[in-house]
PDB file of N, CA and C in Angstrom:
ATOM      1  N   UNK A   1       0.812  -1.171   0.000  1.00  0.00           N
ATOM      2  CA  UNK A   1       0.000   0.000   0.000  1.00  0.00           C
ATOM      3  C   UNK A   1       0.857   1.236   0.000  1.00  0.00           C
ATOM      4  N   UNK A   2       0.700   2.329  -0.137  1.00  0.00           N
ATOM      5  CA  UNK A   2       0.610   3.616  -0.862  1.00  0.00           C
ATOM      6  C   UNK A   2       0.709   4.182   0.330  1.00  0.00           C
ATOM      7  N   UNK A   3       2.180   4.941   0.746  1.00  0.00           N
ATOM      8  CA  UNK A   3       2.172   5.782   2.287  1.00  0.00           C
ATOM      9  C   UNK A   3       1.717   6.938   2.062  1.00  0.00           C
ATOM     10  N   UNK A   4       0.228   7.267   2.840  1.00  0.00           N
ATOM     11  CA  UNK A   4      -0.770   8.631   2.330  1.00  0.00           C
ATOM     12  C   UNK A   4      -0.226   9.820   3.513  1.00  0.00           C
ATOM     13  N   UNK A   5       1.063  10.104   4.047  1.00  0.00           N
ATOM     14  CA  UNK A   5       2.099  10.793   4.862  1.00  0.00           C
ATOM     15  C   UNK A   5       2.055  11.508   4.178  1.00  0.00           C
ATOM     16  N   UNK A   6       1.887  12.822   4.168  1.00  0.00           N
ATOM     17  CA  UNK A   6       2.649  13.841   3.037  1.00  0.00           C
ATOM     18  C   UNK A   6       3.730  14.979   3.993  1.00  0.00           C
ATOM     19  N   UNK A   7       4.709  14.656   2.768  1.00  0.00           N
ATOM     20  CA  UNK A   7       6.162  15.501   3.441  1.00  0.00           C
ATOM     21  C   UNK A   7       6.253  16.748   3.511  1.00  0.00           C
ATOM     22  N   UNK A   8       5.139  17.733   2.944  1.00  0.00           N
ATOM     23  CA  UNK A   8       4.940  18.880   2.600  1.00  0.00           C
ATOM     24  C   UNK A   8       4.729  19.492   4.454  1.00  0.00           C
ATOM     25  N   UNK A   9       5.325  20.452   4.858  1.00  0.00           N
ATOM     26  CA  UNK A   9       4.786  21.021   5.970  1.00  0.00           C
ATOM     27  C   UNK A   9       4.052  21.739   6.137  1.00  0.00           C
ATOM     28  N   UNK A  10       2.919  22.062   6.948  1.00  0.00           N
ATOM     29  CA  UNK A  10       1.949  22.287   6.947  1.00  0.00           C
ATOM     30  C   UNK A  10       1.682  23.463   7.775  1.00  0.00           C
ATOM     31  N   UNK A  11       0.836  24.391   6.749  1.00  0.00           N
ATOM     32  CA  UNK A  11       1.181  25.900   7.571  1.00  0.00           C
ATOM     33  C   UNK A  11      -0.437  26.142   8.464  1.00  0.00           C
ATOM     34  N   UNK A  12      -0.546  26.553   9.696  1.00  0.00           N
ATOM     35  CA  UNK A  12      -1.580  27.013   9.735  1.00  0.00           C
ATOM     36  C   UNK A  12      -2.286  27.844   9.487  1.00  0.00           C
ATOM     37  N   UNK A  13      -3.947  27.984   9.911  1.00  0.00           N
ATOM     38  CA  UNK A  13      -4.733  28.912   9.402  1.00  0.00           C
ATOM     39  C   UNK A  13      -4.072  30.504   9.825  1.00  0.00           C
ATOM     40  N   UNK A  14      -3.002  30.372  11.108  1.00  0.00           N
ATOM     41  CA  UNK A  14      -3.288  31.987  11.555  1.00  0.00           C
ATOM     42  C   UNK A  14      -1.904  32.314  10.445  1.00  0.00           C
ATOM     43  N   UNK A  15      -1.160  31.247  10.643  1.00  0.00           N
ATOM     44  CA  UNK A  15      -0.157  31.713   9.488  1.00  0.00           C
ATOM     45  C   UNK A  15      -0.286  31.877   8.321  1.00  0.00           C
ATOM     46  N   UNK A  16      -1.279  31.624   7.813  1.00  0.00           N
ATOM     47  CA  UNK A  16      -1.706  31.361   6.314  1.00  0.00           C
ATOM     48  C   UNK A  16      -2.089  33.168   6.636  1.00  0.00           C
ATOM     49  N   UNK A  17      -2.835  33.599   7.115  1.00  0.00           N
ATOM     50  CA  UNK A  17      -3.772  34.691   7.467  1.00  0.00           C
ATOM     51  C   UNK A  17      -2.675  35.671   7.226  1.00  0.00           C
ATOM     52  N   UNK A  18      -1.717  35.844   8.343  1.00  0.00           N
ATOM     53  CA  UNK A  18      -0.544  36.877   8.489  1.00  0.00           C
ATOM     54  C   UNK A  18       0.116  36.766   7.631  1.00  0.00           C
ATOM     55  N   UNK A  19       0.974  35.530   6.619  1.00  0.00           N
ATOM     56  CA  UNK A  19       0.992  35.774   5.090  1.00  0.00           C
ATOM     57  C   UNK A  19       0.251  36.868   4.776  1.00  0.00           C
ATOM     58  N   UNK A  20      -1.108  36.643   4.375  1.00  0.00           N
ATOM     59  CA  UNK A  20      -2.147  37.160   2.970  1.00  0.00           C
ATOM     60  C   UNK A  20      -1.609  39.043   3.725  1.00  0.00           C
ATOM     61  N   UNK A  21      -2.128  38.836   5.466  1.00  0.00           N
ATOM     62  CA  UNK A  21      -2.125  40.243   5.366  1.00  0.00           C
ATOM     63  C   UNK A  21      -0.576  41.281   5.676  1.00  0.00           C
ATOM     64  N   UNK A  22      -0.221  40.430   5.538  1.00  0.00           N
ATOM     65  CA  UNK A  22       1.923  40.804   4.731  1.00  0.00           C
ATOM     66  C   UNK A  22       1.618  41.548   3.243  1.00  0.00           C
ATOM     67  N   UNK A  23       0.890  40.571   2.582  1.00  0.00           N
ATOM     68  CA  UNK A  23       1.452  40.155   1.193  1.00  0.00           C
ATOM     69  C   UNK A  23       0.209  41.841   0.978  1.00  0.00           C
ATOM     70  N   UNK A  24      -1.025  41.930   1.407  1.00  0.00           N
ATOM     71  CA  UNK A  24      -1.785  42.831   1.522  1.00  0.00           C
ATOM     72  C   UNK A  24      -1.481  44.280   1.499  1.00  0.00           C
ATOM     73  N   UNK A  25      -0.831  44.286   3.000  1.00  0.00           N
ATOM     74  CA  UNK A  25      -0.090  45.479   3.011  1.00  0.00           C
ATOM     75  C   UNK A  25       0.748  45.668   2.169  1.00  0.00           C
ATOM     76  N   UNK A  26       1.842  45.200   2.064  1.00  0.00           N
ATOM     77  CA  UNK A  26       3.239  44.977   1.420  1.00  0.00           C
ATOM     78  C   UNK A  26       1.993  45.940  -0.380  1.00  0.00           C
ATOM     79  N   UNK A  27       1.247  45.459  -0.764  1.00  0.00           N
ATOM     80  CA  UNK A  27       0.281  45.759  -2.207  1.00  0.00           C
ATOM     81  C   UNK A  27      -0.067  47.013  -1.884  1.00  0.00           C
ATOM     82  N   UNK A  28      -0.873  47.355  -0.587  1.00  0.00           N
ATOM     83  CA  UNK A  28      -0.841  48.859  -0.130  1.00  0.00           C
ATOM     84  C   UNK A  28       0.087  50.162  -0.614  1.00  0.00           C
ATOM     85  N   UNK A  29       1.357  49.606   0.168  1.00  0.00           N
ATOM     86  CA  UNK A  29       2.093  50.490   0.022  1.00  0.00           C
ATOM     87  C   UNK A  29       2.802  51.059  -1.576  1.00  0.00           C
ATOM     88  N   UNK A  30       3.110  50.122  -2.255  1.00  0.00           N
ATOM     89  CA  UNK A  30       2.879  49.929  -3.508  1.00  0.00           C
ATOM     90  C   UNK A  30       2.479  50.747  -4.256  1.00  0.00           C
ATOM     91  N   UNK A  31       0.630  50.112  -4.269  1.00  0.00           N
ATOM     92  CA  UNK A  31      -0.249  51.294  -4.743  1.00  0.00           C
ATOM     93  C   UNK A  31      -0.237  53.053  -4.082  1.00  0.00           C
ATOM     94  N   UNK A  32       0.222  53.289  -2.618  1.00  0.00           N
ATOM     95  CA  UNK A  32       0.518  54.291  -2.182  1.00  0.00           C
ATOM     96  C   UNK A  32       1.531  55.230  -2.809  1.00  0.00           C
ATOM     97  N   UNK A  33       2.438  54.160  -3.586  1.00  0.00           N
ATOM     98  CA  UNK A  33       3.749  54.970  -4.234  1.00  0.00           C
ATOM     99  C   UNK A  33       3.573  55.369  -5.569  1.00  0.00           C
ATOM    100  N   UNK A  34       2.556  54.382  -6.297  1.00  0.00           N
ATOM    101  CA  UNK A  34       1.941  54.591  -7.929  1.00  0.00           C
ATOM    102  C   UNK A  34       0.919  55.611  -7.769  1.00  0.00           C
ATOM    103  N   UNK A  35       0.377  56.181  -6.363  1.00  0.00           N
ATOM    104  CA  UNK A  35      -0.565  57.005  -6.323  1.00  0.00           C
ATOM    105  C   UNK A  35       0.040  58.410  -6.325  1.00  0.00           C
ATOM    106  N   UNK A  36       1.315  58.707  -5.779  1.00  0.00           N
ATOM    107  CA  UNK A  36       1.937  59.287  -5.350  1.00  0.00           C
ATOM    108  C   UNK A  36       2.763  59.838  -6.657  1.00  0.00           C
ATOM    109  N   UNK A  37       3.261  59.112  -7.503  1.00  0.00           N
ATOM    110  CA  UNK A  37       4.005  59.172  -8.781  1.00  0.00           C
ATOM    111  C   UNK A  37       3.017  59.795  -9.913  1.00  0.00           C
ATOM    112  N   UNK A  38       1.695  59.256  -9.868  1.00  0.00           N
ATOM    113  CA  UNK A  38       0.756  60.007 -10.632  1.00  0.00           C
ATOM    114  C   UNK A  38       0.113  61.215 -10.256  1.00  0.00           C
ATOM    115  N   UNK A  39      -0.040  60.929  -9.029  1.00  0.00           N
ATOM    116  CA  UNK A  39      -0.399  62.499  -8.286  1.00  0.00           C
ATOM    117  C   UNK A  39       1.136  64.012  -8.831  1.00  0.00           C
ATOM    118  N   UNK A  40       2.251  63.368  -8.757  1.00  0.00           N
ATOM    119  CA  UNK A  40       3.090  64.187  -9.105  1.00  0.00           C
ATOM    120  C   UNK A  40       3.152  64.464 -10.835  1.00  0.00           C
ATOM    121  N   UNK A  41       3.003  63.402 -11.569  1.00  0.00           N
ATOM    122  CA  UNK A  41       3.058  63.381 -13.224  1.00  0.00           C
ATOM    123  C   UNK A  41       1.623  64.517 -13.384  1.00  0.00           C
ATOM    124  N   UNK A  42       0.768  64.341 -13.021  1.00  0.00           N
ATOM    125  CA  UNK A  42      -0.358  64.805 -13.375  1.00  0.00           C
ATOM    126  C   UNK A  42      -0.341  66.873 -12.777  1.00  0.00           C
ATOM    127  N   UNK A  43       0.339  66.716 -11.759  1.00  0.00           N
ATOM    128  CA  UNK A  43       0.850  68.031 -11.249  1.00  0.00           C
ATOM    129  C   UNK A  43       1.701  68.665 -12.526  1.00  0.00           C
ATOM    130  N   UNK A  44       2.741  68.122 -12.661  1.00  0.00           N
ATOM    131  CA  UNK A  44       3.795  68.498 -13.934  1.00  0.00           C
ATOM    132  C   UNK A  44       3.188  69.236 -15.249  1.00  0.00           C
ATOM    133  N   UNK A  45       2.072  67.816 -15.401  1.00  0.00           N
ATOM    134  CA  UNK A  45       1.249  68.519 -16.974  1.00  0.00           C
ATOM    135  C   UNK A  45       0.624  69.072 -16.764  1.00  0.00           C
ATOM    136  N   UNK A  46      -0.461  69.355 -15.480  1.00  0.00           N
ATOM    137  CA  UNK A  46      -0.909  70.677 -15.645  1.00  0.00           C
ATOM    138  C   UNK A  46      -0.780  71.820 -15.579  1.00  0.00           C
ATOM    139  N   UNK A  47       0.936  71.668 -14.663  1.00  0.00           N
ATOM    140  CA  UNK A  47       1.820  73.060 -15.299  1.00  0.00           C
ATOM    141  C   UNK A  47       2.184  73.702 -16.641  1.00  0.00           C
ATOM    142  N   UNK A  48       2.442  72.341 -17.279  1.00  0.00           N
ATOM    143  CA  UNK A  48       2.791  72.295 -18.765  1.00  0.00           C
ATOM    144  C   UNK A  48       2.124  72.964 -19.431  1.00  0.00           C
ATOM    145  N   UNK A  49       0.763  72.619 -19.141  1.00  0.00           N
ATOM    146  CA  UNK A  49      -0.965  72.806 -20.064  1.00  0.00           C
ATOM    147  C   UNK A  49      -0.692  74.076 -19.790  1.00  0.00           C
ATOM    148  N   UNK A  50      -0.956  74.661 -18.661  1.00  0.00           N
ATOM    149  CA  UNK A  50      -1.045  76.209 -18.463  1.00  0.00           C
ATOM    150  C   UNK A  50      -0.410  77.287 -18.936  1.00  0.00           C
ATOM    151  N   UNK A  51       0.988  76.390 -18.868  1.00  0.00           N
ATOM    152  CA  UNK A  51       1.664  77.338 -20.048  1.00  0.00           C
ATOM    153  C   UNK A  51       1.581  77.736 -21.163  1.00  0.00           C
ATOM    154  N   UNK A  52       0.906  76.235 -21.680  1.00  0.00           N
ATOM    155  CA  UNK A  52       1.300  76.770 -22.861  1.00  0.00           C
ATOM    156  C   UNK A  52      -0.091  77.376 -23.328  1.00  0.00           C
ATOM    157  N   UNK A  53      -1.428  77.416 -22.718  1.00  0.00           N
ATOM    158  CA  UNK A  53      -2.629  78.150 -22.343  1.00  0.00           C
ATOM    159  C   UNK A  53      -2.337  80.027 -22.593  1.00  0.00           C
ATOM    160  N   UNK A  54      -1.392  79.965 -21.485  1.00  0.00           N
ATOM    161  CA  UNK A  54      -0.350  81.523 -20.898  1.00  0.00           C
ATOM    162  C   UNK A  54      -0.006  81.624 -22.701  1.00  0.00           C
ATOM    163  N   UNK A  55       0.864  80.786 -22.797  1.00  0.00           N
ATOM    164  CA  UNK A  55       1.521  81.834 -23.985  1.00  0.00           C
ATOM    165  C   UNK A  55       0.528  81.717 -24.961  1.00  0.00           C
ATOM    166  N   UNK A  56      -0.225  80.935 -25.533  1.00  0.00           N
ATOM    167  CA  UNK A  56      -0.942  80.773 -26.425  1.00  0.00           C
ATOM    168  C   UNK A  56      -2.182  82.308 -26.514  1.00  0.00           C
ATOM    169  N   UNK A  57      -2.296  82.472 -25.042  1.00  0.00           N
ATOM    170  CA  UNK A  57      -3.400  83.352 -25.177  1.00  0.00           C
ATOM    171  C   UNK A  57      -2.667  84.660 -25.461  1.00  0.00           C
ATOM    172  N   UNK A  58      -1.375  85.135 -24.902  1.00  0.00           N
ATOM    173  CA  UNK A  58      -0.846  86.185 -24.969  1.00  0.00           C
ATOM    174  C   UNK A  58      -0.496  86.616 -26.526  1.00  0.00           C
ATOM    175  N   UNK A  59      -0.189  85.266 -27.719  1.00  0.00           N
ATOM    176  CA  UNK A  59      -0.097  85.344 -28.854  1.00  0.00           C
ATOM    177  C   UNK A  59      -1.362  85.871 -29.526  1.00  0.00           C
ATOM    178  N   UNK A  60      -1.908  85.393 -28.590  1.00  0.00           N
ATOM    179  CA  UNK A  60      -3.738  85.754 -29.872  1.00  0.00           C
ATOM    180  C   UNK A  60      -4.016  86.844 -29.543  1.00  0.00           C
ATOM    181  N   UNK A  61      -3.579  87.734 -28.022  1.00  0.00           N
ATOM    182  CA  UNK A  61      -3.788  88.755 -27.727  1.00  0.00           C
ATOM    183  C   UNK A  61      -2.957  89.482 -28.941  1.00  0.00           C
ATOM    184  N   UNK A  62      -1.820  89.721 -28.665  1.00  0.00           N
ATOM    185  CA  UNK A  62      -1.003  90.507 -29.582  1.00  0.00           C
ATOM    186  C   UNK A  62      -1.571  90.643 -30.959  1.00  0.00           C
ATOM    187  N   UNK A  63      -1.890  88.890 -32.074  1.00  0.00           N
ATOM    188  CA  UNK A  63      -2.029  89.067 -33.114  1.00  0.00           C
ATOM    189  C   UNK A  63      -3.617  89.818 -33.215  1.00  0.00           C
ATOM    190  N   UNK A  64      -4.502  89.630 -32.238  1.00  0.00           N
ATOM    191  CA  UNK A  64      -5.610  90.545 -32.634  1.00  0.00           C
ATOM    192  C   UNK A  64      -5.137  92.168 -32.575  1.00  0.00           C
ATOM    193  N   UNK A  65      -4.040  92.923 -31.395  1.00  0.00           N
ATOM    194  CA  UNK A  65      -4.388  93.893 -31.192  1.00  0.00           C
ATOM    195  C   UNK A  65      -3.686  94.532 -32.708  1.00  0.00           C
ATOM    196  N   UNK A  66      -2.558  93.571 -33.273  1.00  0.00           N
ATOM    197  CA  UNK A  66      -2.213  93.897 -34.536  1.00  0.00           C
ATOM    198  C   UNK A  66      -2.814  93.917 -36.021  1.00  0.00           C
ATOM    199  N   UNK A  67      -3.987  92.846 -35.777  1.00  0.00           N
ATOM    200  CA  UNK A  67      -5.226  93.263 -36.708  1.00  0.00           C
ATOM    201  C   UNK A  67      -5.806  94.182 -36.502  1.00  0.00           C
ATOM    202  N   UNK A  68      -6.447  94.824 -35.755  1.00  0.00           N
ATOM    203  CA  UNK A  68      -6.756  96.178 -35.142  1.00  0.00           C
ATOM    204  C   UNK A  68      -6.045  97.128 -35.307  1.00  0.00           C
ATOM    205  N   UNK A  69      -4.723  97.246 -35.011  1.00  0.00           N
ATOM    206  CA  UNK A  69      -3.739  98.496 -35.672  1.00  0.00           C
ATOM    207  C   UNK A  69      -3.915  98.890 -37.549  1.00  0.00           C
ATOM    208  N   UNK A  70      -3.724  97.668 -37.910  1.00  0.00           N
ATOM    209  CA  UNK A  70      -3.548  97.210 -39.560  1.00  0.00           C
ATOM    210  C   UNK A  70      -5.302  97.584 -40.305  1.00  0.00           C
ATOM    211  N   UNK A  71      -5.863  97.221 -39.406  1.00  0.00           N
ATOM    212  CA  UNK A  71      -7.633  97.497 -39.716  1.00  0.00           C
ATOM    213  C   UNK A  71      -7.502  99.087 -39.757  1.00  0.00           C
ATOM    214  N   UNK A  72      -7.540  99.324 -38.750  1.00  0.00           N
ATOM    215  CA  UNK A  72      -7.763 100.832 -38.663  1.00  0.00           C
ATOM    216  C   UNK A  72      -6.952 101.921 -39.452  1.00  0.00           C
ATOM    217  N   UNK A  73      -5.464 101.364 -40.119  1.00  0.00           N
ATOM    218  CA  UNK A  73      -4.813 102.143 -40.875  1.00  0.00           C
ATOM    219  C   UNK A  73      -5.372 101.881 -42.262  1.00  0.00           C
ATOM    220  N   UNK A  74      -5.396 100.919 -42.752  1.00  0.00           N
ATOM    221  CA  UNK A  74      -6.809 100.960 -43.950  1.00  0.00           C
ATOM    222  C   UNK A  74      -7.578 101.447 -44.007  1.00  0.00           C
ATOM    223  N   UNK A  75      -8.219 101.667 -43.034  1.00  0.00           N
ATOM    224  CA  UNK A  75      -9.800 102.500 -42.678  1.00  0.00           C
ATOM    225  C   UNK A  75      -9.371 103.573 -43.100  1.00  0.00           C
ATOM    226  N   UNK A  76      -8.642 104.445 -42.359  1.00  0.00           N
ATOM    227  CA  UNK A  76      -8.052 106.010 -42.331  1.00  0.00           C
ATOM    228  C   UNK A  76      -7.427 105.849 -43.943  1.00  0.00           C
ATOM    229  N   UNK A  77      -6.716 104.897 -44.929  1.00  0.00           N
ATOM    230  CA  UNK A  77      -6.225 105.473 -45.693  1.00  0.00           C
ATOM    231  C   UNK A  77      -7.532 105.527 -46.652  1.00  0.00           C
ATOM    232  N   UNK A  78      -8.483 104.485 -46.376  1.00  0.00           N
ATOM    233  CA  UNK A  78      -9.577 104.531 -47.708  1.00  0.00           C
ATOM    234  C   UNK A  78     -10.549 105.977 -47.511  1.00  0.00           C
ATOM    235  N   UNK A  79     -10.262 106.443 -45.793  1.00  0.00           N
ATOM    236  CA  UNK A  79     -10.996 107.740 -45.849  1.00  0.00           C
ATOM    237  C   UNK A  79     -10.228 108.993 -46.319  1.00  0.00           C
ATOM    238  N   UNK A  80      -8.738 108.859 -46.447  1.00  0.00           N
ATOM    239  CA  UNK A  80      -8.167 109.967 -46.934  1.00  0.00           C
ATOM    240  C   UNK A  80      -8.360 110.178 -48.316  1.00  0.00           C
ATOM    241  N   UNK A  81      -8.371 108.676 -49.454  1.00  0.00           N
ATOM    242  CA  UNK A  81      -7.921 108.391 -50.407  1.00  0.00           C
ATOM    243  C   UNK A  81      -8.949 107.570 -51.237  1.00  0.00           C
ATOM    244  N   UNK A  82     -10.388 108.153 -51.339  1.00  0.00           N
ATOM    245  CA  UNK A  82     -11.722 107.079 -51.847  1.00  0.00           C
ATOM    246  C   UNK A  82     -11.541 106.929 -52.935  1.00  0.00           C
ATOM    247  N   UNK A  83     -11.133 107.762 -53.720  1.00  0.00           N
ATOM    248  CA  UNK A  83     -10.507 107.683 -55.293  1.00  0.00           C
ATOM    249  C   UNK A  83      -9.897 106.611 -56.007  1.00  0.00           C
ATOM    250  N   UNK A  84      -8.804 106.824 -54.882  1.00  0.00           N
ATOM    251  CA  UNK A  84      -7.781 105.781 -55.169  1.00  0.00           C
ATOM    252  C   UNK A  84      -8.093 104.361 -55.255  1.00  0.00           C
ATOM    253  N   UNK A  85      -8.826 104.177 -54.065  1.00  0.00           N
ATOM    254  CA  UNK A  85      -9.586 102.879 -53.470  1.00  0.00           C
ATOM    255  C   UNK A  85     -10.438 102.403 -54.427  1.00  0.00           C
ATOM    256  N   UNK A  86     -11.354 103.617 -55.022  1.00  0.00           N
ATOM    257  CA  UNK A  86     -12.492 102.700 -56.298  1.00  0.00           C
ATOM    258  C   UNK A  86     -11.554 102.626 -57.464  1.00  0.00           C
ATOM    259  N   UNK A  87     -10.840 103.479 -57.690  1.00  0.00           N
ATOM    260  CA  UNK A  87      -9.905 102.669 -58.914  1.00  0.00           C
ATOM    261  C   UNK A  87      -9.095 101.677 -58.763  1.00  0.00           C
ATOM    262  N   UNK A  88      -8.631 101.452 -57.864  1.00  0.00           N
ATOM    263  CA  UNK A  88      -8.242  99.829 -57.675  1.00  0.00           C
ATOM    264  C   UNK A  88      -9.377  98.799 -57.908  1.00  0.00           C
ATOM    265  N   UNK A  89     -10.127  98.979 -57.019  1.00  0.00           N
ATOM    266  CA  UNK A  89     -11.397  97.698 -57.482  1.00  0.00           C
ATOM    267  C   UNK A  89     -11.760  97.808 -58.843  1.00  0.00           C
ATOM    268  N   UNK A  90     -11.809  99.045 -58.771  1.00  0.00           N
ATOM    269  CA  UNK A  90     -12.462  98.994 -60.717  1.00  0.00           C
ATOM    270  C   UNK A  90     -11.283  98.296 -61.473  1.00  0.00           C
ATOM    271  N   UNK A  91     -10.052  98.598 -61.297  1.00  0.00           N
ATOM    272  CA  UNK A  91      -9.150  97.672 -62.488  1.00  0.00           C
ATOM    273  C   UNK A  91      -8.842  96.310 -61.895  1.00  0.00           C
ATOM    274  N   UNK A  92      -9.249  95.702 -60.466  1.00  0.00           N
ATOM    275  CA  UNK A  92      -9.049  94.572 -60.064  1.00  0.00           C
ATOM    276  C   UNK A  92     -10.168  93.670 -61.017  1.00  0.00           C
ATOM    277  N   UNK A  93     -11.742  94.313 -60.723  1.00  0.00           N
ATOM    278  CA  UNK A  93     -12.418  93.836 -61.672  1.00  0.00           C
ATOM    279  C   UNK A  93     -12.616  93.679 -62.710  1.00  0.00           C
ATOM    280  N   UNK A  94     -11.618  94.566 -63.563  1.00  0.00           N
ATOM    281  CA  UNK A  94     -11.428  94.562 -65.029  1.00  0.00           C
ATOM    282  C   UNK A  94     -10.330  93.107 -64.857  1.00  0.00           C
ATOM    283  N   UNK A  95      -9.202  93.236 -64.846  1.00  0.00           N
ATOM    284  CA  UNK A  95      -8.317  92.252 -64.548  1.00  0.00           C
ATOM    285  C   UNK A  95      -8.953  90.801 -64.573  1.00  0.00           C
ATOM    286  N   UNK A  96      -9.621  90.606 -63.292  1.00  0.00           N
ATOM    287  CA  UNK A  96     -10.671  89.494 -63.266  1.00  0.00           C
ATOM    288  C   UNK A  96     -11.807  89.209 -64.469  1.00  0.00           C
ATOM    289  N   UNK A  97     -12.508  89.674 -65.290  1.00  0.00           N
ATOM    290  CA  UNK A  97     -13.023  90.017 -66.094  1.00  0.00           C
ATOM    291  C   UNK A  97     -12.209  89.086 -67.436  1.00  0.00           C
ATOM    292  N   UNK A  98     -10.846  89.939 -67.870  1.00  0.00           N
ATOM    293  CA  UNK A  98      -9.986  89.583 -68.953  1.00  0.00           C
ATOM    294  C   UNK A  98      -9.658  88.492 -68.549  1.00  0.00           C
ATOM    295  N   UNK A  99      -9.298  87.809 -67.463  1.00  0.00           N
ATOM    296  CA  UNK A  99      -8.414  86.584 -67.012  1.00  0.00           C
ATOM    297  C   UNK A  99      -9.795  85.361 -67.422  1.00  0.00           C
ATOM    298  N   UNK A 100     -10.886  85.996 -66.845  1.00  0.00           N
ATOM    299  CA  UNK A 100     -12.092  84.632 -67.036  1.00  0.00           C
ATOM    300  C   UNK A 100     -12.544  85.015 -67.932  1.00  0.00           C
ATOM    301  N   UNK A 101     -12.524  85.587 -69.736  1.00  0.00           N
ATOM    302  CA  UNK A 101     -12.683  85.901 -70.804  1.00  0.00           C
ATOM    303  C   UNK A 101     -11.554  84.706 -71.565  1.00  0.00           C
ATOM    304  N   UNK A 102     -10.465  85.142 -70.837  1.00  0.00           N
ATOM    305  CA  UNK A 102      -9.104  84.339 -71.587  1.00  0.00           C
ATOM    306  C   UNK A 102      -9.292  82.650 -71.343  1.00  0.00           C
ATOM    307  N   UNK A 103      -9.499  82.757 -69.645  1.00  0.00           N
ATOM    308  CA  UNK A 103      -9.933  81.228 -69.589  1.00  0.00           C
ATOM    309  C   UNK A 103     -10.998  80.626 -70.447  1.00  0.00           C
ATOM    310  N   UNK A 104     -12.200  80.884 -70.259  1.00  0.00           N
ATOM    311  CA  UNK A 104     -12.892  80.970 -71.055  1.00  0.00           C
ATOM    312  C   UNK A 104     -12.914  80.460 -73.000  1.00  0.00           C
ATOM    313  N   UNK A 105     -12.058  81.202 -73.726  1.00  0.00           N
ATOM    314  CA  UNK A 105     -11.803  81.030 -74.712  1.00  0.00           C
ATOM    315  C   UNK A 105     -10.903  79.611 -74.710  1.00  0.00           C
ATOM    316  N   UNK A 106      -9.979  79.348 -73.972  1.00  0.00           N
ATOM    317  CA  UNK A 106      -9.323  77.986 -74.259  1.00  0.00           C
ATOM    318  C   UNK A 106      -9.434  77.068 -73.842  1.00  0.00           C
ATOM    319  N   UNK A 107     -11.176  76.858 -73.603  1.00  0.00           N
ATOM    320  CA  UNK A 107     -11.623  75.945 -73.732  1.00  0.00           C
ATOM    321  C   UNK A 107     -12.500  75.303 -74.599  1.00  0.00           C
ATOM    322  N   UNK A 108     -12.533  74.070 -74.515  1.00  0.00           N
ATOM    323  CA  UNK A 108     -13.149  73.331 -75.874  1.00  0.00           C
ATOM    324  C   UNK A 108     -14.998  74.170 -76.346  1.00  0.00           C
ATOM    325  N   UNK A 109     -15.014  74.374 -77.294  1.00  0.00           N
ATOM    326  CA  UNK A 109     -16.079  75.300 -77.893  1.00  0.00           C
ATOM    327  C   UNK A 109     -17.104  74.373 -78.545  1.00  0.00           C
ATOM    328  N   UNK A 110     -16.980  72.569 -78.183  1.00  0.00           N
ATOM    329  CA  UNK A 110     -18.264  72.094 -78.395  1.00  0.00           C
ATOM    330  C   UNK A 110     -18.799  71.724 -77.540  1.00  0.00           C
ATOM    331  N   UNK A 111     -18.682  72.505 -76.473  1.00  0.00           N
ATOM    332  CA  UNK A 111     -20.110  72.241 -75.215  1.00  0.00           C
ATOM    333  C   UNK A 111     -20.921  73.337 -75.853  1.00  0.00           C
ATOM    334  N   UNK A 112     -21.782  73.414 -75.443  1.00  0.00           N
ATOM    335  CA  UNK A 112     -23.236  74.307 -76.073  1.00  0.00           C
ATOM    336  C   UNK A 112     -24.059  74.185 -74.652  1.00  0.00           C
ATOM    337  N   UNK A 113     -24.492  75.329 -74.303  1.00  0.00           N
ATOM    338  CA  UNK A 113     -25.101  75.328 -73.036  1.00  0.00           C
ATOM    339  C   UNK A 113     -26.709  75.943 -73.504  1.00  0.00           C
ATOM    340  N   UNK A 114     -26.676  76.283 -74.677  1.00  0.00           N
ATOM    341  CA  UNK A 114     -28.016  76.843 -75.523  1.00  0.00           C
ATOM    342  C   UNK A 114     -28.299  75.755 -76.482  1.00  0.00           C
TER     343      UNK A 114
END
């Protein structure tokens, strides 16, 4: 017969217990330090973010107040200078005019739209 002895030693329940709550804690602290590491990463980028928030807004500030400078000196020159101003459009639109006349012509002349 088959010696049913086993050589394995045999731990008890309270030891089995104080293991798990070793092995428990010991996981605690752990997670205390991955909490701690993300709590700091997440600090970092939202410094990061802000910055670049900060400069981003200070850029859009500037480039509007420089559309605004550039606006308003147009304004003042089309009020010094209305003349000037409709003869430009008038030969911009001539220009435009000859260019889609020219296009126009070199293209194929057997479509028929009549």
């Amino acid at each position: 017969m088959a010696d049913t002895s086993n050589d394995t030693p045999k731990i008890s329940t309270r030891e089995a217990q104080e293991a798990l709550e070793k092995q428990v804690a010991s996981l605690k602290r752990e997670i205390s330090k991955i909490n701690r590491t993300l709590a700091d990463r997440a600090e970092d980028a939202a410094d990061e973010a802000g910055g670049w928030y900060g400069s981003a807004t200070e850029r859009a500030a500037r480039a509007a107040q420089q559309l605004r400078s550039q606006a308003h000196t147009v304004s003042e020159t089309v009020q010094q200078n209305p003349g000037t101003i409709s003869s430009a459009f008038v030969l911009g639109g001539i220009a435009g005019l000859l260019i889609g006349l020219l296009l126009g012509q070199t293209q194929e002349r057997d479509r028929r739209w009549f």
